[in-house]
Structure formats: structure tokens, C-alpha cells
N, C-alpha and C. Protein backbone atom coordinates (compact mmCIF):
# COMPACT_ATOMS: atom_id res chain seq x y z
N UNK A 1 87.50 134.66 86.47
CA UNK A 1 87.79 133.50 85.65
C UNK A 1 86.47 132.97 85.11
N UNK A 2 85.91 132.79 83.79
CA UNK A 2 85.63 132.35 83.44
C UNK A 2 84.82 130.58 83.42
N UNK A 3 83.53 130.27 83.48
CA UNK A 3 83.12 128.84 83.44
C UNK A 3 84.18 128.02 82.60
N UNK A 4 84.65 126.54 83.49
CA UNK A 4 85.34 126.14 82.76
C UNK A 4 86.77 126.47 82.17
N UNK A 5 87.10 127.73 82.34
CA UNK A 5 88.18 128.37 82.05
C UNK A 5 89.30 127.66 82.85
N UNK A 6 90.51 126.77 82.33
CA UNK A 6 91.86 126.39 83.41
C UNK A 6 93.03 126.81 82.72
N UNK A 7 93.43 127.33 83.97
CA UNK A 7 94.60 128.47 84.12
C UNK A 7 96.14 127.50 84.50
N UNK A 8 96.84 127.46 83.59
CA UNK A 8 98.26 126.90 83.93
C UNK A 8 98.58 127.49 84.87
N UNK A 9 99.47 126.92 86.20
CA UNK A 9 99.89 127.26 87.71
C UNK A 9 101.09 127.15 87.23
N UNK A 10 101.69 125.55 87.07
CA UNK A 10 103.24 125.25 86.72
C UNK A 10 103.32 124.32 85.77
N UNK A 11 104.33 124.60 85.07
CA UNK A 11 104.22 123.40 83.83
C UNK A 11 105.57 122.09 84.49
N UNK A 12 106.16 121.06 84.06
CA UNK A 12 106.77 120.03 83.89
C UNK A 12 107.79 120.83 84.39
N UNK A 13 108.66 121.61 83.99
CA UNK A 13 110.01 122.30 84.43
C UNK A 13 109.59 123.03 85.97
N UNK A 14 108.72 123.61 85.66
CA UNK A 14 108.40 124.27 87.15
C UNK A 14 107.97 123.56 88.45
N UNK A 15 107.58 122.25 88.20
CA UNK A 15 107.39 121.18 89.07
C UNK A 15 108.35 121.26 89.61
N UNK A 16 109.45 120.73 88.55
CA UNK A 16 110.92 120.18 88.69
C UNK A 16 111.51 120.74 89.41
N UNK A 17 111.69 122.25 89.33
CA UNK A 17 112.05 122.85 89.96
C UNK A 17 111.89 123.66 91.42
N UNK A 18 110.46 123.30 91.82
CA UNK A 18 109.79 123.30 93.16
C UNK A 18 110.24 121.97 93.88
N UNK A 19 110.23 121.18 93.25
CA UNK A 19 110.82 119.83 93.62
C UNK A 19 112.22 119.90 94.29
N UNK A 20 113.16 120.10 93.25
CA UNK A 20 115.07 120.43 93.44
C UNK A 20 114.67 121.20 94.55
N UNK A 21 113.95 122.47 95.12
CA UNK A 21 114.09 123.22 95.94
C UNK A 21 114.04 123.29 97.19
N UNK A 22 112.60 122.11 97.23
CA UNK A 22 112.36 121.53 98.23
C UNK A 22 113.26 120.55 98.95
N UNK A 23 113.58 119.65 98.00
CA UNK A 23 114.50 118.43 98.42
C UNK A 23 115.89 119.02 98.89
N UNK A 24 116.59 120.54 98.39
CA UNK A 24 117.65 121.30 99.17
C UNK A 24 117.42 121.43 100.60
N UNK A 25 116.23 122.08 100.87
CA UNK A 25 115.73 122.62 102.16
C UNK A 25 115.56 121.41 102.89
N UNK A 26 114.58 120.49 102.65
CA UNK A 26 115.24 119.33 103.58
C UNK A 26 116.64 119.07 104.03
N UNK A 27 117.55 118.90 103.04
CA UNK A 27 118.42 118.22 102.90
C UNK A 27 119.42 119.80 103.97
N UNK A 28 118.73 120.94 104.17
CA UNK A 28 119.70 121.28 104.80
C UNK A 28 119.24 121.49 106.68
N UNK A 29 118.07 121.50 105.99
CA UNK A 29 117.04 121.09 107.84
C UNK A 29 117.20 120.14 108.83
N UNK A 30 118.03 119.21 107.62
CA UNK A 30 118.08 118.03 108.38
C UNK A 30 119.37 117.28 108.21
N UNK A 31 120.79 118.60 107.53
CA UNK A 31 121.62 117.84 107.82
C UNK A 31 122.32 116.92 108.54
N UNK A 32 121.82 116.61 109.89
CA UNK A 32 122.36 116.09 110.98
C UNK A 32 121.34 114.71 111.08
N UNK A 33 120.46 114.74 110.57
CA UNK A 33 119.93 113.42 110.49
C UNK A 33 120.60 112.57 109.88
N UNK A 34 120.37 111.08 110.25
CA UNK A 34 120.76 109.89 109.64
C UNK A 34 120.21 109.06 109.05
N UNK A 35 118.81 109.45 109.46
CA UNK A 35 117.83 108.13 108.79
C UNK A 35 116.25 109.22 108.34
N UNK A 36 115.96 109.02 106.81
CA UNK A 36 114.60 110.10 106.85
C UNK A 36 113.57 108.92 106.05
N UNK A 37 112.26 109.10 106.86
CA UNK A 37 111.48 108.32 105.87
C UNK A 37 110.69 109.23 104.97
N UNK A 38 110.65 108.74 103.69
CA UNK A 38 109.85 110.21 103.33
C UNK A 38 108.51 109.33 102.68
N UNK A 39 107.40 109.96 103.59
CA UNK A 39 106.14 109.25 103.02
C UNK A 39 104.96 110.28 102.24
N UNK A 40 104.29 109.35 100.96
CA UNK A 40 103.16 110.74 100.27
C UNK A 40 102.30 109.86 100.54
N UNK A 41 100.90 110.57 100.64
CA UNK A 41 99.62 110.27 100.72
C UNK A 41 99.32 109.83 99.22
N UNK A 42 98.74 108.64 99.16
CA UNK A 42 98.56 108.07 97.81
C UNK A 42 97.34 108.71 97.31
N UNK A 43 97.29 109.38 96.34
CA UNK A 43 97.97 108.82 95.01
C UNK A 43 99.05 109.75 94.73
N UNK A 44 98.34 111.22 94.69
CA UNK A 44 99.54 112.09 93.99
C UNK A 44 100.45 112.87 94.95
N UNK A 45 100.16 112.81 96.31
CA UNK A 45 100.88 112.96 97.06
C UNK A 45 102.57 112.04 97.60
N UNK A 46 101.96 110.43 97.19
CA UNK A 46 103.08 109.74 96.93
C UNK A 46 103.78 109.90 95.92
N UNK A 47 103.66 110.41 94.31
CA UNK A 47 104.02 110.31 93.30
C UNK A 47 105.29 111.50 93.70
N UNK A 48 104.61 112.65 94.75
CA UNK A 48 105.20 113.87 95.15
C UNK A 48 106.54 112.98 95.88
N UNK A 49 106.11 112.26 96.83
CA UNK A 49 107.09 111.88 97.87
C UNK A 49 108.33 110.75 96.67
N UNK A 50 107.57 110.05 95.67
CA UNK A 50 108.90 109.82 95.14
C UNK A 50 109.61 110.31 94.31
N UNK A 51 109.64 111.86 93.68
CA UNK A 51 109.92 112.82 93.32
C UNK A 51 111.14 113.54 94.57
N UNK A 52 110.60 113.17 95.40
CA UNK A 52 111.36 114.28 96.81
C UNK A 52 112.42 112.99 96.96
N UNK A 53 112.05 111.96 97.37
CA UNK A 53 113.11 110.79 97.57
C UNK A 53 113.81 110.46 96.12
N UNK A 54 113.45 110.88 94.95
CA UNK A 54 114.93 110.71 94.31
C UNK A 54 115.71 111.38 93.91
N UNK A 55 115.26 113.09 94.30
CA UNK A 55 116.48 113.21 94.15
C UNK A 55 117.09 113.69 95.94
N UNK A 56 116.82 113.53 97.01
CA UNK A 56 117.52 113.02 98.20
C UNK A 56 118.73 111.96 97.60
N UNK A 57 118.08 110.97 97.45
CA UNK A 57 119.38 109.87 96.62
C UNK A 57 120.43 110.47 95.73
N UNK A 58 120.28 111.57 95.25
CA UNK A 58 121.49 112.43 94.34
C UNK A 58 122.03 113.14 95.17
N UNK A 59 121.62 113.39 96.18
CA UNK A 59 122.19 114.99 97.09
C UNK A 59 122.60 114.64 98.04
N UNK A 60 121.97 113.24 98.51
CA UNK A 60 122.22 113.36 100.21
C UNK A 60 123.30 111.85 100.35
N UNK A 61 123.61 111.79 101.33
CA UNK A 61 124.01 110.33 101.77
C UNK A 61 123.40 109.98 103.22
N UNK A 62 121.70 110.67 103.08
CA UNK A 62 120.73 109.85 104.12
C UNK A 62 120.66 108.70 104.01
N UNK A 63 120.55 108.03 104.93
CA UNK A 63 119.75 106.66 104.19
C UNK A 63 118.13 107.10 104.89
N UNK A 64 117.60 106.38 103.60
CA UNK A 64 116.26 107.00 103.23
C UNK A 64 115.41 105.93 102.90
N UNK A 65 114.19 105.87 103.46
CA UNK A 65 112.94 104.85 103.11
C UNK A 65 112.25 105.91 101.97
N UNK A 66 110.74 105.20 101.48
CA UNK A 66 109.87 105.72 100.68
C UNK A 66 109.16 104.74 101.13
N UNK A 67 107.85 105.42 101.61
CA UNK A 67 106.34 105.12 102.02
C UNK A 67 105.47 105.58 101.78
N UNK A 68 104.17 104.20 101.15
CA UNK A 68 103.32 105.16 100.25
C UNK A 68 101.71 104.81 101.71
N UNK A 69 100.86 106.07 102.21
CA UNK A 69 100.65 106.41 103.10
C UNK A 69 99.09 106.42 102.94
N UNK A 70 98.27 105.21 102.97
CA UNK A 70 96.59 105.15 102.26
C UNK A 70 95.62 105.20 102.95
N UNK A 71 95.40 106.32 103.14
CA UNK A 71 93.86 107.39 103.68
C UNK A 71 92.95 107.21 103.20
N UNK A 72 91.59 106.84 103.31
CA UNK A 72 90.12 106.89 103.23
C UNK A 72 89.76 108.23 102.80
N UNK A 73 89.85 108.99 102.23
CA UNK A 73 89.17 110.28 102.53
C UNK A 73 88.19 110.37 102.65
N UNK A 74 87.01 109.58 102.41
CA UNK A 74 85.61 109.44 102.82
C UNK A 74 85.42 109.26 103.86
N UNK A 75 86.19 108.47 104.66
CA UNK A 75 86.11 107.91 106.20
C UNK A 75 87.63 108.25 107.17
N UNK A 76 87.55 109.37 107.30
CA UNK A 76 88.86 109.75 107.83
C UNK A 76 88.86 109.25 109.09
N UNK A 77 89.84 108.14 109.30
CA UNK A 77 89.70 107.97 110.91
C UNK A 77 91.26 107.27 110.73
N UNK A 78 91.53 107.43 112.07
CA UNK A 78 92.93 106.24 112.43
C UNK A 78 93.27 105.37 111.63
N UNK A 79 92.42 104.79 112.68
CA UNK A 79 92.45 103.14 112.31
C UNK A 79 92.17 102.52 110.34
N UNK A 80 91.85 103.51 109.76
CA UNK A 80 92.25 103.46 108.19
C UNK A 80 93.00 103.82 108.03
N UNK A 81 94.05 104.37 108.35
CA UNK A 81 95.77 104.75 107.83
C UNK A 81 96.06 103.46 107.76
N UNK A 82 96.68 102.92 106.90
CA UNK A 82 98.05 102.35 106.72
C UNK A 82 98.94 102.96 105.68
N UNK A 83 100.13 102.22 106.13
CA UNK A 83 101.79 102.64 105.28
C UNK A 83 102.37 101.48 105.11
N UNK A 84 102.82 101.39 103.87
CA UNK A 84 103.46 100.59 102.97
C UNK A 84 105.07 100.97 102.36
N UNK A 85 105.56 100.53 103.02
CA UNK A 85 105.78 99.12 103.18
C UNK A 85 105.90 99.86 105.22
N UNK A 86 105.83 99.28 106.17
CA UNK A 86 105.73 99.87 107.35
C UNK A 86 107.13 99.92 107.93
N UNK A 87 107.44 101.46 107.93
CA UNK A 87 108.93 101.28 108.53
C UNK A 87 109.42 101.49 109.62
N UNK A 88 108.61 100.46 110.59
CA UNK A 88 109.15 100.30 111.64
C UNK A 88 109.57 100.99 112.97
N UNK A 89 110.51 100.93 113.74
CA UNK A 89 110.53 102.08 114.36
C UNK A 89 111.06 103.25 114.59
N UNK A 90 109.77 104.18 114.74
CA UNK A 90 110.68 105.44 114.10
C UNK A 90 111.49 106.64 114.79
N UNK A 91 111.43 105.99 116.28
CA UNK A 91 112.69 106.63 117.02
C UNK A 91 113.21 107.28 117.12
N UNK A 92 114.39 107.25 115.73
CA UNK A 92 115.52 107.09 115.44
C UNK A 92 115.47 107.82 113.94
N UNK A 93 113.67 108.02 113.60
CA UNK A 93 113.91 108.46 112.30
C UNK A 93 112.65 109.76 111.98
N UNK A 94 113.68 110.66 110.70
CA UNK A 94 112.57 111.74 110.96
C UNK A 94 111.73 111.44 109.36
N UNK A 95 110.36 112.03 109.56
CA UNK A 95 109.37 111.95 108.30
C UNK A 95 109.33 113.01 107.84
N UNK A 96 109.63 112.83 106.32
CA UNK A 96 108.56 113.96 105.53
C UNK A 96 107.58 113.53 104.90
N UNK A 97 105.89 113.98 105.71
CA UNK A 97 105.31 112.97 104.85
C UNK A 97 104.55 114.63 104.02
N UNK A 98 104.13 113.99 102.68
CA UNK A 98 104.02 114.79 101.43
C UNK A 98 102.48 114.65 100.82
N UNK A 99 101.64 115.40 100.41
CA UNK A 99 100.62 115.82 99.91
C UNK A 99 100.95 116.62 98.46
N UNK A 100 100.18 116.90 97.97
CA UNK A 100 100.17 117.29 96.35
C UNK A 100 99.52 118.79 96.98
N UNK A 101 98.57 118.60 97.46
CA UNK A 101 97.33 120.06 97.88
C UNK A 101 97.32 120.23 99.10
N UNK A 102 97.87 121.07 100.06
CA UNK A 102 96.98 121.73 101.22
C UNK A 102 95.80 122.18 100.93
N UNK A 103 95.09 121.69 101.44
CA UNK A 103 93.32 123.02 101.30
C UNK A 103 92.96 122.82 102.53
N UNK A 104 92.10 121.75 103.12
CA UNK A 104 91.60 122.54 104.95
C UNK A 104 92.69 121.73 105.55
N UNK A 105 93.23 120.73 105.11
CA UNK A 105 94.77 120.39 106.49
C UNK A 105 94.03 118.98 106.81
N UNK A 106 92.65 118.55 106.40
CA UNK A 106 92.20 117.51 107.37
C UNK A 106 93.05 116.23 107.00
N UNK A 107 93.05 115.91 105.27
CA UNK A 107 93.73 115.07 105.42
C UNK A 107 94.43 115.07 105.52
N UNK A 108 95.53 115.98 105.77
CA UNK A 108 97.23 115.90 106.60
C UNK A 108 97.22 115.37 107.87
N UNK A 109 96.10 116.05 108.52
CA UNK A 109 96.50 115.86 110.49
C UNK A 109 96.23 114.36 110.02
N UNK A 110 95.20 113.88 109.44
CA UNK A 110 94.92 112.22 109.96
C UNK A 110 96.11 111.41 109.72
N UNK A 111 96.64 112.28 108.41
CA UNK A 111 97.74 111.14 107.43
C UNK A 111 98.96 111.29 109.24
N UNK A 112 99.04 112.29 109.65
CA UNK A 112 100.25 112.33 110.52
C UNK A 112 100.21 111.23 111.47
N UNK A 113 98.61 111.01 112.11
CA UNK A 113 98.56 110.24 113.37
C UNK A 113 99.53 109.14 113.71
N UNK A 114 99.78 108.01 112.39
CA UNK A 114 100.61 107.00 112.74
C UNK A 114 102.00 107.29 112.92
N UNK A 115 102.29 108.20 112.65
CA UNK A 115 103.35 108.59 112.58
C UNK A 115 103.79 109.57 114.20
N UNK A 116 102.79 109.57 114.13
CA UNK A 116 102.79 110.52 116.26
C UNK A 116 102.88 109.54 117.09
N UNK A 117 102.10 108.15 116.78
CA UNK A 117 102.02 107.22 117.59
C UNK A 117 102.90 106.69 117.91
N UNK A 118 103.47 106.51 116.70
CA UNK A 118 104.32 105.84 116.27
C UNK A 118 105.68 106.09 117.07
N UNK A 119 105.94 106.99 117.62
CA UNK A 119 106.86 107.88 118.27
C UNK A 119 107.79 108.20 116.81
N UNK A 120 107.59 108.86 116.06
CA UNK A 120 108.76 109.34 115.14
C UNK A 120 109.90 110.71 115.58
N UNK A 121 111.07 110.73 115.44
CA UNK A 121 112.16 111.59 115.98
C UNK A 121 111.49 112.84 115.65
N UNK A 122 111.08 113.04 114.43
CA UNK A 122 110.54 114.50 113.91
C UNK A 122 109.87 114.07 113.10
N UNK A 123 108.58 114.93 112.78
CA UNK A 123 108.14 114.98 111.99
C UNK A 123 107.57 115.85 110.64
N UNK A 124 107.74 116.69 109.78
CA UNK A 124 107.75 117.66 108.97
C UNK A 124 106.71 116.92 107.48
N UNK A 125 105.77 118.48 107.24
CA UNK A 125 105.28 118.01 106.30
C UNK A 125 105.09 118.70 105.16
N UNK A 126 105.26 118.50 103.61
CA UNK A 126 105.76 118.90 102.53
C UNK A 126 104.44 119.07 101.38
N UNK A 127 103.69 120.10 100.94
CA UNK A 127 103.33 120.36 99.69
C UNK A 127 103.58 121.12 98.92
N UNK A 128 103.31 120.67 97.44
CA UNK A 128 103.45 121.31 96.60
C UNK A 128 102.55 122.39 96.13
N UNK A 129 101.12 122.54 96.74
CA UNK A 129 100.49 123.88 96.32
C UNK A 129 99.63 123.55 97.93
N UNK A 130 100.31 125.07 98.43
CA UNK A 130 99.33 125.08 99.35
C UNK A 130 98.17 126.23 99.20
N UNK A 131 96.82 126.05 99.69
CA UNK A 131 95.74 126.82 99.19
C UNK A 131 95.26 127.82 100.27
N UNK A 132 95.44 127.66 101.65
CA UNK A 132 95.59 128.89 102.77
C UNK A 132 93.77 128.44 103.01
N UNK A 133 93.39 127.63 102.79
CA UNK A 133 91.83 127.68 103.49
C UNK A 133 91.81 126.75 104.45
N UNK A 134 92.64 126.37 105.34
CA UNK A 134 92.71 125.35 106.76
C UNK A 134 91.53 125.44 107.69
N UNK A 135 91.11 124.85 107.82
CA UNK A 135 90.30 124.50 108.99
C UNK A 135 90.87 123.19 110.37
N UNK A 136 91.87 123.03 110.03
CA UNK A 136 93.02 122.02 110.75
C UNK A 136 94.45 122.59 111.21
N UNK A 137 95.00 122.45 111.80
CA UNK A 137 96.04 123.02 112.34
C UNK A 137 97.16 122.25 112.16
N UNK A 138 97.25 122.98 110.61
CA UNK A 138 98.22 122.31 109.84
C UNK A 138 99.13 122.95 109.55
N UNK A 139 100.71 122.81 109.52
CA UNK A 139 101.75 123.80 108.60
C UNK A 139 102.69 123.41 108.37
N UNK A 140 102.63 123.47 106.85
CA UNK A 140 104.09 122.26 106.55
C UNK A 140 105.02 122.99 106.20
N UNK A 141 106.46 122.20 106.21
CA UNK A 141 107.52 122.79 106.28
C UNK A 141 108.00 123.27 105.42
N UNK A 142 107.33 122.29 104.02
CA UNK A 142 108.10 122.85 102.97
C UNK A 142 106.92 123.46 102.02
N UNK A 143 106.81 124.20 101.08
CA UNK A 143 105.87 124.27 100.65
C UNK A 143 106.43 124.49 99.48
N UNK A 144 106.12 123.67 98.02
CA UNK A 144 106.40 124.16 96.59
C UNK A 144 106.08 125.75 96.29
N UNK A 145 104.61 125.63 96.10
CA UNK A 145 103.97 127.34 95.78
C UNK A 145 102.57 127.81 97.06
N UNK A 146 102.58 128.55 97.25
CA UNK A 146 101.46 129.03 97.87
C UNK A 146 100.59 129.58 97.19
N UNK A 147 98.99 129.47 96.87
CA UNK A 147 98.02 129.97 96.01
C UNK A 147 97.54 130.54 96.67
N UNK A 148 96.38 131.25 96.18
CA UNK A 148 95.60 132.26 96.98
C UNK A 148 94.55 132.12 95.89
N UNK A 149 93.47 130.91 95.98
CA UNK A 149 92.47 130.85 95.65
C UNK A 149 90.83 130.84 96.08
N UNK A 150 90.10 130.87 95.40
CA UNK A 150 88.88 130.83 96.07
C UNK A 150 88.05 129.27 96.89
N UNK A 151 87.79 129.41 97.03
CA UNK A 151 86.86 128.39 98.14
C UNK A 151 86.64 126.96 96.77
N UNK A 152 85.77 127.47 95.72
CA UNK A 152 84.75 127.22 94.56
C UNK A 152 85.83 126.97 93.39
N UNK A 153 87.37 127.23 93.69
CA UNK A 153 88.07 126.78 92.90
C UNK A 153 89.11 125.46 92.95
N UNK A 154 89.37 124.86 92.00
CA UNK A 154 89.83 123.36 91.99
C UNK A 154 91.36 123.64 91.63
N UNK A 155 92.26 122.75 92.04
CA UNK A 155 93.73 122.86 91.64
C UNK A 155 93.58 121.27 91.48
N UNK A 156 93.86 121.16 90.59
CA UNK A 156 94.62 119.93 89.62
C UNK A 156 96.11 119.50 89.68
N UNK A 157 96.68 118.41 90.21
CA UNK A 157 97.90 118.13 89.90
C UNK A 157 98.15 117.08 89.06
N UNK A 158 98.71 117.04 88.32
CA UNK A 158 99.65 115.70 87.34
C UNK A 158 101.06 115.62 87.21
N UNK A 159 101.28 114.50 88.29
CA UNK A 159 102.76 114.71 88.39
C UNK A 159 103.41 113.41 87.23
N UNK A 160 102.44 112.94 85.89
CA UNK A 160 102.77 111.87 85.45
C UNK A 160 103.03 112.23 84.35
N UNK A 161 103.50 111.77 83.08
CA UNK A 161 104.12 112.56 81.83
C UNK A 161 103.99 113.38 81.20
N UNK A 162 102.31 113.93 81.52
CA UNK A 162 101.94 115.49 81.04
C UNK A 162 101.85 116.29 82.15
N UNK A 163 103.26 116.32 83.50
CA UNK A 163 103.42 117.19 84.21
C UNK A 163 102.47 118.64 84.71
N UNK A 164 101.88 118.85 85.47
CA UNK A 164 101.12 120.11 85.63
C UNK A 164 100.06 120.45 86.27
N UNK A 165 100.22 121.56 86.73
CA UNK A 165 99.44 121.93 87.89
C UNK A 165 98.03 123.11 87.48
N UNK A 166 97.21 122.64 87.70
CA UNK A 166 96.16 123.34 86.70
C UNK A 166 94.83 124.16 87.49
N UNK A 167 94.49 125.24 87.63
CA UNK A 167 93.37 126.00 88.73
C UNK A 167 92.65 125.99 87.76
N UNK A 168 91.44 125.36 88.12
CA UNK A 168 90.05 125.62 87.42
C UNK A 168 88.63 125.76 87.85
């Protein structure tokens, strides 16, 4: 590839449709659930999670939260997680919490912690491009696409009106 050169991954329909696919597979993983919170790591990881929670609302008759899930990535620690709006206890309830990119897993394990603490029923976690370079011991359940890129290469997501997923 070329300096500068970016390579279309998925366009607006193909989102869409990693999306519908995903939100099936939940919806059949977890038919027996009653209560799912589904939380994304802000920014585009939440944009992911309210993508996944609406159409749950077409398919399912979960009842269903949406939580948007705000990580430091500069300062990855605990005690900087919070979740918005905080739902409480989770017992009784299972998570999908959602990322845009797998690449080393770190910010997944941290994003999970409150949610371990938290005692949640289950917990499962959802991206849309995963990149296979982990250094964390991470593996989510659902995965949109799997890439197979280099170290030195960037994946781009825009899940906002110019839809698209972009390797450069």
C-alpha cells in the first residue's frame, strides 16, 4: 500500500449490515435473558453500541439499557471508568459492552473492570473490526469483520453520515 494511500474496508450498507448481524447473534445468545445493558466505549464505540441497541428494540422484547462507557486512554486505570447513565445492579443483567476497533485489547479489559465489579450476570464483548494484534486477553463475542493488518497501519471508523470504515 502505498504512502497515504486509504483503502475502503466497508461502506454505509456494509456497516449496516455487520450491525443487523451482530444484533441477530446476540439476540439469539441470549434468548433467555431478560434484561441486557448494552454499553460502547465513547466515542465511536458508543455510536457502535447505539446502533446495536436499536435495532435490539426492533427484534427483541429485551428490556434493554444503553450506556455510554468513558475511558481515559491516556491514563488507563479503574478508577477513570465511568458509565452513564449508571445502571445499577447488574446481577440480574447481562452486558454487551462495544468498541469500534480491537487492536491490543487494552482498552477493552479496562472498559470491562466496572462491569466485573460490579457483579454483572454475563458479560460479552462486541467489535466491529477486529485487528488480531492483542497484547491483552481479550475476545469478543461478536465481531463485525476481522482484519489482518499490519502493526504501522490505521483503521478509521465513521459511524456518522458519511458511514465507513477506512485502512490507511
Amino acid at each position: 500500500m502505498a504512502a497515504n494511500e486509504n483503502i475502503l474496508i466497508l461502506d454505509r450498507e456494509q456497516i449496516e449490515q455487520k450491525v443487523n448481524r451482530m444484533a441477530y447473534q446476540i439476540y439469539e445468545q441470549n434468548f433467555d435473558e431478560k434484561h441486557i445493558v448494552v454499553c460502547g466505549i465513547v466515542e465511536r464505540g458508543f455510536l457502535l453500541a447505539r446502533k446495536i441497541y436499536d435495532k435490539l428494540k426492533e427484534i427483541t422484547d429485551f428490556e434493554l439499557e444503553l450506556c455510554a462507557v468513558h475511558v481515559d486512554k491516556n491514563n488507563l486505570k479503574a478508577k477513570n471508568i465511568t458509565i452513564d447513565p449508571n445502571p445499577g445492579d447488574l446481577s440480574q443483567k447481562s452486558v454487551i459492552l462495544c468498541d469500534d476497533v480491537l487492536y491490543t485489547g487494552k482498552t477493552l479489559a479496562y472498559a470491562a473492570i466496572p462491569f466485573l465489579e460490579g457483579g454483572a450476570k454475563k458479560l460479552q464483548c462486541l467489535v466491529l473490526i477486529q485487528r488480531h494484534h492483542l497484547n491483552f486477553p481479550v475476545q469478543p463475542t461478536y465481531i463485525g469483520m476481522n482484519l489482518a493488518t499490519t502493526i504501522q497501519e490505521h483503521v478509521t471508523v465513521n459511524l456518522l453520515d458519511d458511514a465507513r470504515v477506512v485502512l490507511g
